[in-house]
Protein backbone atom coordinates (compact mmCIF):
# COMPACT_ATOMS: atom_id res chain seq x y z
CA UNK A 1 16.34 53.62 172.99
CA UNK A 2 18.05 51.75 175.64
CA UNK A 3 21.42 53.27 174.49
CA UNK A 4 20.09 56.80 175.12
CA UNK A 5 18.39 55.18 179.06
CA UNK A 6 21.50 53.96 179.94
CA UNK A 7 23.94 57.06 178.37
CA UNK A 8 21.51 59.57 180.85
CA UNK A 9 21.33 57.51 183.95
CA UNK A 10 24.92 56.61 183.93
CA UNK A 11 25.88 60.41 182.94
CA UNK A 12 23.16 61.76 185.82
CA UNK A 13 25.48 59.44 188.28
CA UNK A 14 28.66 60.91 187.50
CA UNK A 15 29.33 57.56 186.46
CA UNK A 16 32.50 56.80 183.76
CA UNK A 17 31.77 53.80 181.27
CA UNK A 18 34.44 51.91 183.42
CA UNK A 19 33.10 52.29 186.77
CA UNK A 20 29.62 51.35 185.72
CA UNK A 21 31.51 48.13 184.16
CA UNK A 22 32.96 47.15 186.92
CA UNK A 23 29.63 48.05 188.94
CA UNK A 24 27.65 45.37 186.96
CA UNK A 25 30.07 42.72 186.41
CA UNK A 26 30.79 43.53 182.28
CA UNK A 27 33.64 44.78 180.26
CA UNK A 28 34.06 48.37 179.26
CA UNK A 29 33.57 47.77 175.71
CA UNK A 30 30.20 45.97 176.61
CA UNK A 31 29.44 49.17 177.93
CA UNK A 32 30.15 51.47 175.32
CA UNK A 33 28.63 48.48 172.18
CA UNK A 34 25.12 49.62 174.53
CA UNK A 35 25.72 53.08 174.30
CA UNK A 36 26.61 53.38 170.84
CA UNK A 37 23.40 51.04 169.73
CA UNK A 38 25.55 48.02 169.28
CA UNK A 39 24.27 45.47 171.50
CA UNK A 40 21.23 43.96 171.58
């Protein structure tokens, strides 16, 4: 579920996967491992 929260907000933002990265002080991939369900 928290994939899908953070997918929407970021997408509502016109954010891309790297910008929020670099926004929150993580690595791109981290990013994506939420989106996808991969990360706990």
């Amino acid at each position: 579920m928290k994939n899908l929260r953070l997918k929407t907000a970021r997408a509502s933002m016109d954010l891309l996967q790297q910008s929020l990265a670099e926004k929150v002080g993580v690595s791109c991939q981290t990013i994506a491992a939420i989106e996808k369900g991969g990360y706990n």
